[in-house]
N, C-alpha and C. Protein backbone atom coordinates (compact mmCIF):
# COMPACT_ATOMS: atom_id res chain seq x y z
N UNK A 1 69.71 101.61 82.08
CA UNK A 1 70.91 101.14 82.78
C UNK A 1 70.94 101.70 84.20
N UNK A 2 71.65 101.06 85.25
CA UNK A 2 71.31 101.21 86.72
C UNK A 2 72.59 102.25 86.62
N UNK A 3 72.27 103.38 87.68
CA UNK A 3 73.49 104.22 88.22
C UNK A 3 74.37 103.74 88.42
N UNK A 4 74.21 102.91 89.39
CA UNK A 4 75.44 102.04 90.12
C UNK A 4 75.29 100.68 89.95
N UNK A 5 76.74 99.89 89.66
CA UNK A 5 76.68 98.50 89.80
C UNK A 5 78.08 97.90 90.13
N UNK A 6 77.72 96.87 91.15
CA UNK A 6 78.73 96.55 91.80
C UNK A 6 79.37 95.04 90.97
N UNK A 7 80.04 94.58 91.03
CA UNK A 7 80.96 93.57 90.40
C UNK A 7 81.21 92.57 91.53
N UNK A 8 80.85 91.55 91.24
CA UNK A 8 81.34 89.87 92.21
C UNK A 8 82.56 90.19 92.95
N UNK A 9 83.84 90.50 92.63
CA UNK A 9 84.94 91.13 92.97
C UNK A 9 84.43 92.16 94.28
N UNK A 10 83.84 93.28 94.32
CA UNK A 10 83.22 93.95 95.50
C UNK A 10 82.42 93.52 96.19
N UNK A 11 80.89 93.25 95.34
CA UNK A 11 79.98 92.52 96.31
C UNK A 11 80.69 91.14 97.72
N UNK A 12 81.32 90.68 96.93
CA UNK A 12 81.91 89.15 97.89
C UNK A 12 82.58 89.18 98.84
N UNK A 13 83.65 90.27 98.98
CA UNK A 13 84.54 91.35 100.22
C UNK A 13 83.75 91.58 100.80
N UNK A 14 82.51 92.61 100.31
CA UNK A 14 81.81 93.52 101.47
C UNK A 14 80.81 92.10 102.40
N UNK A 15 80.37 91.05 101.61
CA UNK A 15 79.56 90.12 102.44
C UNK A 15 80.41 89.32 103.39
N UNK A 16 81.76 89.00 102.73
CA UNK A 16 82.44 87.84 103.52
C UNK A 16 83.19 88.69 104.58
N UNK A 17 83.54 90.38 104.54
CA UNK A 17 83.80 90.83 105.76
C UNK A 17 82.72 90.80 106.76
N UNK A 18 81.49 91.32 106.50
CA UNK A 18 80.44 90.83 107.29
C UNK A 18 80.06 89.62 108.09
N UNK A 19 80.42 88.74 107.13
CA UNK A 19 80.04 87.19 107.93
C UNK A 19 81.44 86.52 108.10
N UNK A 20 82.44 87.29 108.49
CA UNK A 20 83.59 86.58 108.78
C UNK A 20 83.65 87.44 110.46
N UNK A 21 82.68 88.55 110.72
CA UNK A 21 82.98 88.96 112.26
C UNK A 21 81.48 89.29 112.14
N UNK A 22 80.79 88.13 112.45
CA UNK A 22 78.96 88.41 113.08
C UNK A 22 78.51 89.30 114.07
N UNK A 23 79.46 89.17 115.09
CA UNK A 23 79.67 89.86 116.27
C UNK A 23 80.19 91.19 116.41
N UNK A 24 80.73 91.50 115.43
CA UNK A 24 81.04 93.37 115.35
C UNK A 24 80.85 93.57 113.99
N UNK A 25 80.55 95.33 114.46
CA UNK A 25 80.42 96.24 113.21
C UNK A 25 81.84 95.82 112.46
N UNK A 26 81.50 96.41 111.05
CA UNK A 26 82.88 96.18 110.28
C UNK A 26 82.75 97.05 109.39
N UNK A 27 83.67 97.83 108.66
CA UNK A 27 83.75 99.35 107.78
C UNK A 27 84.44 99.06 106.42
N UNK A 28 84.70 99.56 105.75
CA UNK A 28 85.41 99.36 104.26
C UNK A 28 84.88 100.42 103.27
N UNK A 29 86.17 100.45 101.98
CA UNK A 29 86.25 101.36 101.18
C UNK A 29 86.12 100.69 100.05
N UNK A 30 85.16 101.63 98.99
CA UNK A 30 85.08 101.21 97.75
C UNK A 30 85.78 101.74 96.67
N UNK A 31 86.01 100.72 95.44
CA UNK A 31 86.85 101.72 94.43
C UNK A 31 86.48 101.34 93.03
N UNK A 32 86.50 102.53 92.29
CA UNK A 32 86.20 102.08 90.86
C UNK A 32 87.42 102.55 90.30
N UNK A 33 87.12 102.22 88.88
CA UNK A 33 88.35 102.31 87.84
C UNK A 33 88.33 104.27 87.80
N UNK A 34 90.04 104.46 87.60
CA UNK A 34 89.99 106.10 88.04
C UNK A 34 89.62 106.85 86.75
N UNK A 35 89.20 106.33 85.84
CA UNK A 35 88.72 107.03 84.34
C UNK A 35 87.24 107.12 84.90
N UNK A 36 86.58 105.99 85.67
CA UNK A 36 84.92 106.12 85.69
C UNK A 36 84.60 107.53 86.34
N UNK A 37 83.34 107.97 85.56
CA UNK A 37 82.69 109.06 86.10
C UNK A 37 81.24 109.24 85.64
N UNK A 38 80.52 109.24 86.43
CA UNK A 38 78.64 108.99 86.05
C UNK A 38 78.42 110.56 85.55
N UNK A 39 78.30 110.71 84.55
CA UNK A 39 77.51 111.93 83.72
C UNK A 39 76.89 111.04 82.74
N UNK A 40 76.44 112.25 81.86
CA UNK A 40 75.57 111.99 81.12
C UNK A 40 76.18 111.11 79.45
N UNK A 41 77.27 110.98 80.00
CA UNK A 41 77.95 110.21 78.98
C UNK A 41 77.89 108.60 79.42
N UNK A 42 78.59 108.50 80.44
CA UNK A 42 78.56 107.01 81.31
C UNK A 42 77.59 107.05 82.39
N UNK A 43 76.52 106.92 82.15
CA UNK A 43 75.72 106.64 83.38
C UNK A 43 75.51 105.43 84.26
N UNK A 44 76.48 104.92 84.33
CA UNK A 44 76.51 103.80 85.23
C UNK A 44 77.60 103.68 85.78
N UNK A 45 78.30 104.01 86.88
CA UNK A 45 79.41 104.18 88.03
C UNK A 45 79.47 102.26 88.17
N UNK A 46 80.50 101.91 87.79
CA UNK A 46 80.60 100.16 88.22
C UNK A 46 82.20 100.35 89.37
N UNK A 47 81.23 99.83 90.72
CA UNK A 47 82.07 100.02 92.00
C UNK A 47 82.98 98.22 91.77
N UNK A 48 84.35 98.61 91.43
CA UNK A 48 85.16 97.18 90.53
C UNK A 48 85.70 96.07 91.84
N UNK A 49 86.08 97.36 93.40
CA UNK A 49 86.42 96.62 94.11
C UNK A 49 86.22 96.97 95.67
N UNK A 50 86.25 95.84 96.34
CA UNK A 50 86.42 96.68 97.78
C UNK A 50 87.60 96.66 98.65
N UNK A 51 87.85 96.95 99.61
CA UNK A 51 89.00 97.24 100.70
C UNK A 51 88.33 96.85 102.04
N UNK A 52 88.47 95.86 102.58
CA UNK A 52 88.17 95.68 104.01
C UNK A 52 88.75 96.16 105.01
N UNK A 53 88.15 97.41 106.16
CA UNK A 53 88.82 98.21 106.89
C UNK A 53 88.78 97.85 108.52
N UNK A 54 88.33 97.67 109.29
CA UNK A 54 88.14 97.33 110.63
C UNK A 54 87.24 96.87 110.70
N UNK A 55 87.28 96.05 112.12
CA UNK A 55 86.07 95.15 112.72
C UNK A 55 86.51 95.75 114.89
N UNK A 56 87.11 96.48 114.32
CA UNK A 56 87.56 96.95 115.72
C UNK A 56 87.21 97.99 116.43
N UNK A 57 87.97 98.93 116.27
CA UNK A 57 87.99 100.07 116.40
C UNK A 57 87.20 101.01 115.35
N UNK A 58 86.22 100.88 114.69
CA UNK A 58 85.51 101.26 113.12
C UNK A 58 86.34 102.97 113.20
N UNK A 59 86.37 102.99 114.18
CA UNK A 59 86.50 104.93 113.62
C UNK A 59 87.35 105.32 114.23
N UNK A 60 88.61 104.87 114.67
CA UNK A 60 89.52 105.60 114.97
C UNK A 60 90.10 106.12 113.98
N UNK A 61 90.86 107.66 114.54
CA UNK A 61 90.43 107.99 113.78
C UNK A 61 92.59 108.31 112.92
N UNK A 62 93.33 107.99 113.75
CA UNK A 62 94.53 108.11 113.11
C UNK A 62 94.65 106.45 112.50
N UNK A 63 94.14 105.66 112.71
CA UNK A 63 94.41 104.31 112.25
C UNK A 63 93.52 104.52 110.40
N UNK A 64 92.35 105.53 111.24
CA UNK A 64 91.37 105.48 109.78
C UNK A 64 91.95 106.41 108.31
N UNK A 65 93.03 107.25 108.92
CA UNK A 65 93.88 108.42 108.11
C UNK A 65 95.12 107.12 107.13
N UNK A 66 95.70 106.44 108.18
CA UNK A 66 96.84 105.40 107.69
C UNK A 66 96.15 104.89 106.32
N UNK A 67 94.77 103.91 107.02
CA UNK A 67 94.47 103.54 106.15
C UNK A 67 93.46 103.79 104.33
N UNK A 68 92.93 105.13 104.82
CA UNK A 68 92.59 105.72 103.83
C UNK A 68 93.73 105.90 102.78
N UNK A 69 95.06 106.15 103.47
CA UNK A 69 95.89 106.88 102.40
C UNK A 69 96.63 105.62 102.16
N UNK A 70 97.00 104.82 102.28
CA UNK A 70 97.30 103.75 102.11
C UNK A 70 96.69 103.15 100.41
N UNK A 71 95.23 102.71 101.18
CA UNK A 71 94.40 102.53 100.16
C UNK A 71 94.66 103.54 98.80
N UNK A 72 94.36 104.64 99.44
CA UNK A 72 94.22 105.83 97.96
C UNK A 72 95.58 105.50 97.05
N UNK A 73 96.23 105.43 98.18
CA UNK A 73 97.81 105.53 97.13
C UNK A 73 97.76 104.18 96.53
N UNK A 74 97.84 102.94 96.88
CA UNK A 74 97.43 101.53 96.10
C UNK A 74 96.63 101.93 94.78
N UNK A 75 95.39 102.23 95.13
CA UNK A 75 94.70 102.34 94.08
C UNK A 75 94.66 103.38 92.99
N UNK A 76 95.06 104.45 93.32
CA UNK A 76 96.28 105.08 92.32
C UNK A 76 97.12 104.44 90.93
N UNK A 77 98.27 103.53 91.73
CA UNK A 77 98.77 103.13 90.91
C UNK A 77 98.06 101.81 90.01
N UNK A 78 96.98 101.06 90.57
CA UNK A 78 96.83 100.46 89.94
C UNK A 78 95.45 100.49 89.00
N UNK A 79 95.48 102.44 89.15
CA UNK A 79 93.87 102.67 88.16
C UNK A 79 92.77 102.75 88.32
N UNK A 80 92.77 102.67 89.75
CA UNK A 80 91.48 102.87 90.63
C UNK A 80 91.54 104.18 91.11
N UNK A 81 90.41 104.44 91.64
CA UNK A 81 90.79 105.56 92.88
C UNK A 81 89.29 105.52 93.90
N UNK A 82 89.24 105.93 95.10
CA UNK A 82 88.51 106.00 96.13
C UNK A 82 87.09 106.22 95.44
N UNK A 83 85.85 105.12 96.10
CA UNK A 83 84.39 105.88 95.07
C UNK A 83 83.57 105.53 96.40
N UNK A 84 83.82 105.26 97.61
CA UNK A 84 82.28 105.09 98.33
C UNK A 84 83.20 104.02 99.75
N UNK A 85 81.68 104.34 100.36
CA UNK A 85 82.11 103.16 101.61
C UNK A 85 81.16 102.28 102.66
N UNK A 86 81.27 101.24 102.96
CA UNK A 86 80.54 100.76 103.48
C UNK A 86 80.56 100.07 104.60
N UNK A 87 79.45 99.57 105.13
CA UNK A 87 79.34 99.29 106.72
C UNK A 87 78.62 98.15 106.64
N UNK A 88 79.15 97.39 107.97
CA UNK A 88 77.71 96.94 108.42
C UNK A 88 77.60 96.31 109.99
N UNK A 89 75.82 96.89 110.59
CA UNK A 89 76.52 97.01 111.93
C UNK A 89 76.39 95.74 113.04
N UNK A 90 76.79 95.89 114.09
CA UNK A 90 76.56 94.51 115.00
C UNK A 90 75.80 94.35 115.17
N UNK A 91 74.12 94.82 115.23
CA UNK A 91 73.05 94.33 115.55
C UNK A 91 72.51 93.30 114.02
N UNK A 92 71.40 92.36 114.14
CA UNK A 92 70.64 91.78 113.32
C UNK A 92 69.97 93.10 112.20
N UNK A 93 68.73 94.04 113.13
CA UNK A 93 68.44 94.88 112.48
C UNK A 93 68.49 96.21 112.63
N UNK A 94 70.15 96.79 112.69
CA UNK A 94 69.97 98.05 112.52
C UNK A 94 70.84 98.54 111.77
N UNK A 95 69.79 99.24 110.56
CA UNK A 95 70.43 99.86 109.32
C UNK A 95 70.94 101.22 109.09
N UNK A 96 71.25 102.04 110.37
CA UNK A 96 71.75 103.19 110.83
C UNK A 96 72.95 103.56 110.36
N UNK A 97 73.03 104.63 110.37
CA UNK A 97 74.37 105.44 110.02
C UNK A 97 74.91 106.46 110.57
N UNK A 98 76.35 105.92 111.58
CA UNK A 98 76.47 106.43 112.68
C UNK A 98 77.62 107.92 111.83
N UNK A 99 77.63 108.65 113.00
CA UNK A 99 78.08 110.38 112.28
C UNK A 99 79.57 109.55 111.86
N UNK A 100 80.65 109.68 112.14
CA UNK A 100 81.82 108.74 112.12
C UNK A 100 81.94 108.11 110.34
N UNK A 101 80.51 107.29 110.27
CA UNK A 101 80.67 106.62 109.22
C UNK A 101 80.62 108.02 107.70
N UNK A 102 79.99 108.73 107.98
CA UNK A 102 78.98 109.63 107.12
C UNK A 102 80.29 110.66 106.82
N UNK A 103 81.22 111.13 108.04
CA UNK A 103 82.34 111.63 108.00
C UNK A 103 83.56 111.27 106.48
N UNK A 104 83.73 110.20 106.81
CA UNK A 104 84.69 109.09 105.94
C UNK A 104 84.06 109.00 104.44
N UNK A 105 82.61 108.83 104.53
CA UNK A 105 81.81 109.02 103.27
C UNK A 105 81.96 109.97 102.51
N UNK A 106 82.19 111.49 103.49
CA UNK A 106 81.70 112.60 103.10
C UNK A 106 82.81 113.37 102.55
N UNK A 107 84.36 112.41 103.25
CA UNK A 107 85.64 112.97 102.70
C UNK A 107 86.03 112.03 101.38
N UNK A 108 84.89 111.15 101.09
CA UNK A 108 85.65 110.86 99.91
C UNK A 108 85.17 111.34 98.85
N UNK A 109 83.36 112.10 99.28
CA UNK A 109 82.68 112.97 98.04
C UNK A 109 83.04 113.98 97.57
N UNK A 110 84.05 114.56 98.63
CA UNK A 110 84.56 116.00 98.03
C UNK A 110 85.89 115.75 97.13
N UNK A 111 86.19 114.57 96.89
CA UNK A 111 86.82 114.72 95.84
C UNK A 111 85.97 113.95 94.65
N UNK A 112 84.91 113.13 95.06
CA UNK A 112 84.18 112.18 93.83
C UNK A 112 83.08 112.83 94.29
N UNK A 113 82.32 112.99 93.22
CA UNK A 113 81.33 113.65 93.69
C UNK A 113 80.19 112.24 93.47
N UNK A 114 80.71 111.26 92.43
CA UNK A 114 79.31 110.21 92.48
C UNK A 114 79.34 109.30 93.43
N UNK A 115 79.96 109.54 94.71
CA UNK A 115 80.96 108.25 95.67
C UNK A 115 79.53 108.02 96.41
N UNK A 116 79.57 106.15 96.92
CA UNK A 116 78.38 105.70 97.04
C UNK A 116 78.75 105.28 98.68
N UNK A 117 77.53 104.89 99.67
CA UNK A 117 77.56 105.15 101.14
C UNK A 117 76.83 103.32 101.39
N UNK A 118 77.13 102.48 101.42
CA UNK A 118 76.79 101.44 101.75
C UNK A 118 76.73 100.62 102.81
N UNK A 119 75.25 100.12 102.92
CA UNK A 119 74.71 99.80 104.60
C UNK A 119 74.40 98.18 104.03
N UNK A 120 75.31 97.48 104.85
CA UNK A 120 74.86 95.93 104.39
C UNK A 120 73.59 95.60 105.77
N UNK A 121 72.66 94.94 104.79
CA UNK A 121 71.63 94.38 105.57
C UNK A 121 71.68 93.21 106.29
N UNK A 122 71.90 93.12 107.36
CA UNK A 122 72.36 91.20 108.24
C UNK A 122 71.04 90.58 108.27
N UNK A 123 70.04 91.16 108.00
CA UNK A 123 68.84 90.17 107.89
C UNK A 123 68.66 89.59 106.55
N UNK A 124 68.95 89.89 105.87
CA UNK A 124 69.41 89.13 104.35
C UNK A 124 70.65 88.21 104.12
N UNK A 125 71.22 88.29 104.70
CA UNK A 125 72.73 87.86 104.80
C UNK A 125 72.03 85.93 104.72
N UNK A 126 72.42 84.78 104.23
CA UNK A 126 72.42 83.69 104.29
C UNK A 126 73.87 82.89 103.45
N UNK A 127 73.44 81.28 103.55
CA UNK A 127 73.96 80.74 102.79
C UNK A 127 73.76 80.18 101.17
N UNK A 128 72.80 80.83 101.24
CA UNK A 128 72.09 80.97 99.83
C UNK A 128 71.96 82.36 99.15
N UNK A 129 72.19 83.14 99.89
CA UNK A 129 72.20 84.77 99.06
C UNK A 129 71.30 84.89 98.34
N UNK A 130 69.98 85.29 98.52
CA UNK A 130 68.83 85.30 97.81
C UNK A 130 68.78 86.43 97.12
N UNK A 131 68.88 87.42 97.97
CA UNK A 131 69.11 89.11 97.84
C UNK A 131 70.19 89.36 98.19
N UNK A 132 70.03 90.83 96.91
CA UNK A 132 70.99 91.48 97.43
C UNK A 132 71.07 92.30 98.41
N UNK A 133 72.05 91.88 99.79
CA UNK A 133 71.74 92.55 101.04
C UNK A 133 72.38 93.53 101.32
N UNK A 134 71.63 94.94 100.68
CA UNK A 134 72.94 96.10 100.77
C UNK A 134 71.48 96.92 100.52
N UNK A 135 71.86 98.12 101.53
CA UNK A 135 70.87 99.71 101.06
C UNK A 135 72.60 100.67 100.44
N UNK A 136 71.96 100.95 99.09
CA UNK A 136 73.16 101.79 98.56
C UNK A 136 72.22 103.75 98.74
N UNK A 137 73.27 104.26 99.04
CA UNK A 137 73.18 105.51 99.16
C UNK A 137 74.21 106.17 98.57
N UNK A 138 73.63 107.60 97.88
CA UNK A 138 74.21 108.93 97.33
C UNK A 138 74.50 110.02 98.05
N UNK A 139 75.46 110.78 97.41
CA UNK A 139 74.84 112.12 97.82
C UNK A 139 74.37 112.94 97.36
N UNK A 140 73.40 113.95 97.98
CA UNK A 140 72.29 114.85 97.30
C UNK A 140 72.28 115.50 98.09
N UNK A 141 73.54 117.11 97.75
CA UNK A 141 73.06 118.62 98.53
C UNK A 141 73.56 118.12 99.49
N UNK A 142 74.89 117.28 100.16
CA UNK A 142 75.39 116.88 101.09
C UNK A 142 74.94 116.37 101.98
N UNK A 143 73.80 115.70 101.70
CA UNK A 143 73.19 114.44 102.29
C UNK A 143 73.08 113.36 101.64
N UNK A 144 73.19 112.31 102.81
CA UNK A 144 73.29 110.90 101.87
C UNK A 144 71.82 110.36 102.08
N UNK A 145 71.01 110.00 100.89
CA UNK A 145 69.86 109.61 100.37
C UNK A 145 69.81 107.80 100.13
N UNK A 146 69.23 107.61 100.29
CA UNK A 146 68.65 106.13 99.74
C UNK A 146 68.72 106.11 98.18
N UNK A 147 68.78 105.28 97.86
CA UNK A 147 68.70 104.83 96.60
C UNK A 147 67.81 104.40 95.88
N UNK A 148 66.38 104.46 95.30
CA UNK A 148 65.86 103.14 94.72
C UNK A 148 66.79 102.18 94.38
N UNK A 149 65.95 100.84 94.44
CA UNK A 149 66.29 99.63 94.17
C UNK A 149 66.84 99.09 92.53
N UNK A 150 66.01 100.17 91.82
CA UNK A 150 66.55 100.17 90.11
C UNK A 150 67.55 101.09 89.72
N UNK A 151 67.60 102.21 90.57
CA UNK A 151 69.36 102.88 90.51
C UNK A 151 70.51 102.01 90.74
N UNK A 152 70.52 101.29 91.25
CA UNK A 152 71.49 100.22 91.13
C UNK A 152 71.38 98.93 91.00
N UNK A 153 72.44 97.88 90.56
CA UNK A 153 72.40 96.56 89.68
C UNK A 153 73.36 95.35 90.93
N UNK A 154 73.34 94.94 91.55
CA UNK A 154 73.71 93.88 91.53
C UNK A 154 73.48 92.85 91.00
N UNK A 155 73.87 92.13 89.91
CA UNK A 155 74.07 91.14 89.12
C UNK A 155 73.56 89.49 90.05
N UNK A 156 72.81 88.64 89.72
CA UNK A 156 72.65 87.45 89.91
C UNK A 156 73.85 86.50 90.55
N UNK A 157 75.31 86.78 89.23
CA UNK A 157 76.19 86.18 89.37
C UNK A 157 76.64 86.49 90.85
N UNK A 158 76.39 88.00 91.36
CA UNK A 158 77.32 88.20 92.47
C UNK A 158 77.17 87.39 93.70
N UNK A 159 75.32 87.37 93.89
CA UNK A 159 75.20 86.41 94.83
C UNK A 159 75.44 84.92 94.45
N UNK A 160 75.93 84.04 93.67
CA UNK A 160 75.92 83.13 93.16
C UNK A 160 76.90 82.51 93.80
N UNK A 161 77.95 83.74 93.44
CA UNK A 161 79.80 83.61 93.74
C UNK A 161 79.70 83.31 94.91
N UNK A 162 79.44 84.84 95.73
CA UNK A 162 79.21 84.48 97.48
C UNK A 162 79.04 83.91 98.17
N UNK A 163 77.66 83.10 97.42
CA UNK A 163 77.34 81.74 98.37
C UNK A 163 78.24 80.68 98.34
N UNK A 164 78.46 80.62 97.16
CA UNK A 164 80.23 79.53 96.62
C UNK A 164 81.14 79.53 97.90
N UNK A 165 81.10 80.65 98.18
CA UNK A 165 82.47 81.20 98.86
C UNK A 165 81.44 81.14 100.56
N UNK A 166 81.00 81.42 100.96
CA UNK A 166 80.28 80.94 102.32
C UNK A 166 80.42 79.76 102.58
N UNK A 167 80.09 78.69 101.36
CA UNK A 167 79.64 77.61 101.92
C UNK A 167 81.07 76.83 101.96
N UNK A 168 82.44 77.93 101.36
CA UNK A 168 83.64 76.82 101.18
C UNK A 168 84.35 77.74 102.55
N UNK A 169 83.51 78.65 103.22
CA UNK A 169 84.02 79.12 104.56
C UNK A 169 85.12 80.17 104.29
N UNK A 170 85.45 80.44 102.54
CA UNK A 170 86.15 81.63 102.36
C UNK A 170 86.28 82.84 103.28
N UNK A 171 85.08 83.23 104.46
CA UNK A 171 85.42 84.59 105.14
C UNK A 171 86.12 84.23 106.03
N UNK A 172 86.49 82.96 106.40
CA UNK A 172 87.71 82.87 107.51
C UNK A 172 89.53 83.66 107.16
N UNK A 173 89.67 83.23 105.80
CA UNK A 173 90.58 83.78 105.48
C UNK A 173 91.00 85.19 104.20
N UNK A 174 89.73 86.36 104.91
CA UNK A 174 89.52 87.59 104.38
C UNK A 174 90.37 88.18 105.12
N UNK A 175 91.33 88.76 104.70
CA UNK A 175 92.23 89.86 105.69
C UNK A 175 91.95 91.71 105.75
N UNK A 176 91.43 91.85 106.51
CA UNK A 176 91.01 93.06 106.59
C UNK A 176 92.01 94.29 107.04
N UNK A 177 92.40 95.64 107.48
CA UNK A 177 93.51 96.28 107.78
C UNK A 177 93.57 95.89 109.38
N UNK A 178 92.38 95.79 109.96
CA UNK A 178 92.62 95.37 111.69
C UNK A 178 93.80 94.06 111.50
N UNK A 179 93.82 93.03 110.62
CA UNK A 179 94.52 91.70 110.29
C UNK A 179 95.90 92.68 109.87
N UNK A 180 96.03 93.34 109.02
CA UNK A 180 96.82 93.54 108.86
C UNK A 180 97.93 94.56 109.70
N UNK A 181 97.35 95.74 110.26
CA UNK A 181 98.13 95.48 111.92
C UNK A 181 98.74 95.33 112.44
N UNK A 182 97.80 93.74 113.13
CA UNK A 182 98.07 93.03 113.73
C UNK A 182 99.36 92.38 113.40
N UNK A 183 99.45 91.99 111.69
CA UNK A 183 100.69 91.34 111.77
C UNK A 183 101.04 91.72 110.12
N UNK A 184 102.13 92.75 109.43
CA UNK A 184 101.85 93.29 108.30
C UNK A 184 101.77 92.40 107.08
N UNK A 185 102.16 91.05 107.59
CA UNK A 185 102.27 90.10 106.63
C UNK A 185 101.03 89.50 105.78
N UNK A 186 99.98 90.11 106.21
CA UNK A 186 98.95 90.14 106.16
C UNK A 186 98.10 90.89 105.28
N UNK A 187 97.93 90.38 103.86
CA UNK A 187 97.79 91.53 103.02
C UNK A 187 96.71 91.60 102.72
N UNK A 188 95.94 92.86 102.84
CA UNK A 188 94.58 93.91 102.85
C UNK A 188 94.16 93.79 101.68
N UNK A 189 94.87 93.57 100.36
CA UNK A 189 94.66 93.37 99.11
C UNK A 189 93.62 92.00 98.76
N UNK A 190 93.59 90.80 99.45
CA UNK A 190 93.49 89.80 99.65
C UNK A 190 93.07 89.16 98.07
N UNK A 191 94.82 88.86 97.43
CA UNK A 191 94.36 88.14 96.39
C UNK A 191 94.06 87.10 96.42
N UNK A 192 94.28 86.44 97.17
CA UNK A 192 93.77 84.53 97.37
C UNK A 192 92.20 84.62 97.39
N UNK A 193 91.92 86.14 97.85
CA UNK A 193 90.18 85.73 97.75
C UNK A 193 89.70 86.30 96.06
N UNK A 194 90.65 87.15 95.62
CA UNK A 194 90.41 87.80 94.18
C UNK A 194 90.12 86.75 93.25
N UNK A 195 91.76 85.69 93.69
CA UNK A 195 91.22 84.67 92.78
C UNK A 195 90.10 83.65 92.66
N UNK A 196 90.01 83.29 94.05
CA UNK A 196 89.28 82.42 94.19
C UNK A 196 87.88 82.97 93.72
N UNK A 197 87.14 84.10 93.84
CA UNK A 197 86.13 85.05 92.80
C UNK A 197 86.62 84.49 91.55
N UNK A 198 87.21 85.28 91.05
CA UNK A 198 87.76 84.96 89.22
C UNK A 198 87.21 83.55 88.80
N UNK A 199 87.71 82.45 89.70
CA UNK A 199 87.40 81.03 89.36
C UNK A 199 86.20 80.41 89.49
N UNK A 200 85.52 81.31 90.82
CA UNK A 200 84.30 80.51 90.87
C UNK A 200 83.25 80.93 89.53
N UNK A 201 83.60 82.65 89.77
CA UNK A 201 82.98 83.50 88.49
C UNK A 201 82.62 82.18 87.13
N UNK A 202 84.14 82.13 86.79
CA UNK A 202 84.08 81.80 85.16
C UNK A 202 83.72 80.68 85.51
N UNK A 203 83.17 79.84 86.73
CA UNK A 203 82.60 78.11 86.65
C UNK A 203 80.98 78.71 86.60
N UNK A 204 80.73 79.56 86.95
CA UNK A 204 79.37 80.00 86.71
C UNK A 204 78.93 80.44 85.40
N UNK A 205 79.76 80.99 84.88
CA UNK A 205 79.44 81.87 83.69
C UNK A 205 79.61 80.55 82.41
N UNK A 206 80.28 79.68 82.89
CA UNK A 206 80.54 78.11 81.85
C UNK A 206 79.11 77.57 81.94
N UNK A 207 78.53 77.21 83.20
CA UNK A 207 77.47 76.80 83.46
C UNK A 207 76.15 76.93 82.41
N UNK A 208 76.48 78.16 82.13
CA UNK A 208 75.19 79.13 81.59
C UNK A 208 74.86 78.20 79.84
């Protein structure tokens, strides 16, 4: 079984924030269910959802406090709690990890210790989702490490969904916290895209 595995529900946020601003970096928080914990009992950490955080300002750093705690407290009540975070940057190919990002990573390991560091790849990125376009990273001795490719699972279905959702132009209406902001009516939660996952999900999973 893979360490880590991400769920259609996360994977589809972290791609459609990506390809909803081509042109800038964009940041976000991951969350699993607040019972999960990777020992030697559950060895597989399943990251259930994501949080889309800026396309702006990536690291400021009182906007980045609002919204951390924001998030934490949401996901609190609804059984989650903070597990990882991810990026991805404005260039085509650069898979770097700026200090800023590693910071935000590094405050969410000291309370999770299995919390995961995610670098989406834009040279993978299509309308067909072939791969899965993500380098997932740990931490090890307070550095964040690469992952092999069999430590973690992205599922078939996830890219399946995604492309569903690309090709119906779903990242136009992803609301991220820069959206929300801007105008509070604007909710960061973005269930219209939750559902629209859920539905495409179970037309895939009928398929089978």
């Amino acid at each position: 079984m893979a360490e880590v595995c991400l769920t259609p529900r996360a994977y589809c946020k972290i791609i459609l924030h990506a390809a909803k601003y081509p042109h800038c970096a964009v940041n976000g928080l991951l969350l699993c269910d607040k019972a999960s914990k990777k020992d030697a009992k559950n060895k597989s950490l399943v990251i259930v959802d994501a949080v889309p955080l800026f396309h702006v300002c990536l690291h400021l750093s009182p906007m980045a406090e609002v919204a951390l705690t924001q998030v934490d407290s949401l996901a609190g009540h609804q059984g989650m709690r903070l597990a990882g975070y991810y990026t991805a940057n404005e260039t085509l190919d650069d898979m770097s990890i700026e200090k800023p990002a590693t910071k935000i990573a590094d405050k969410i390991a000291e309370t999770y210790s299995s919390a995961m560091l995610v670098v989406v790849d834009n040279r993978r990125l299509s309308l067909t989702m072939e791969d899965a376009a993500l380098k997932v990273m740990h931490s090890v001795e307070g550095k964040w490490k690469v992952m092999d490719p069999e430590e973690y699972s992205v599922e078939r279905e996830c890219m399946d969904t995604t492309a569903v959702l690309l090709h119906g132009h779903a990242d136009r209406g992803l609301i991220d916290f820069d959206n929300h902001l801007d105008d509070i009516s604007n909710d960061w939660t973005n269930p219209h895209i939750n559902k629209a996952i859920d539905s495409i999900l179970q037309q895939i999973r009928n398929m089978k």
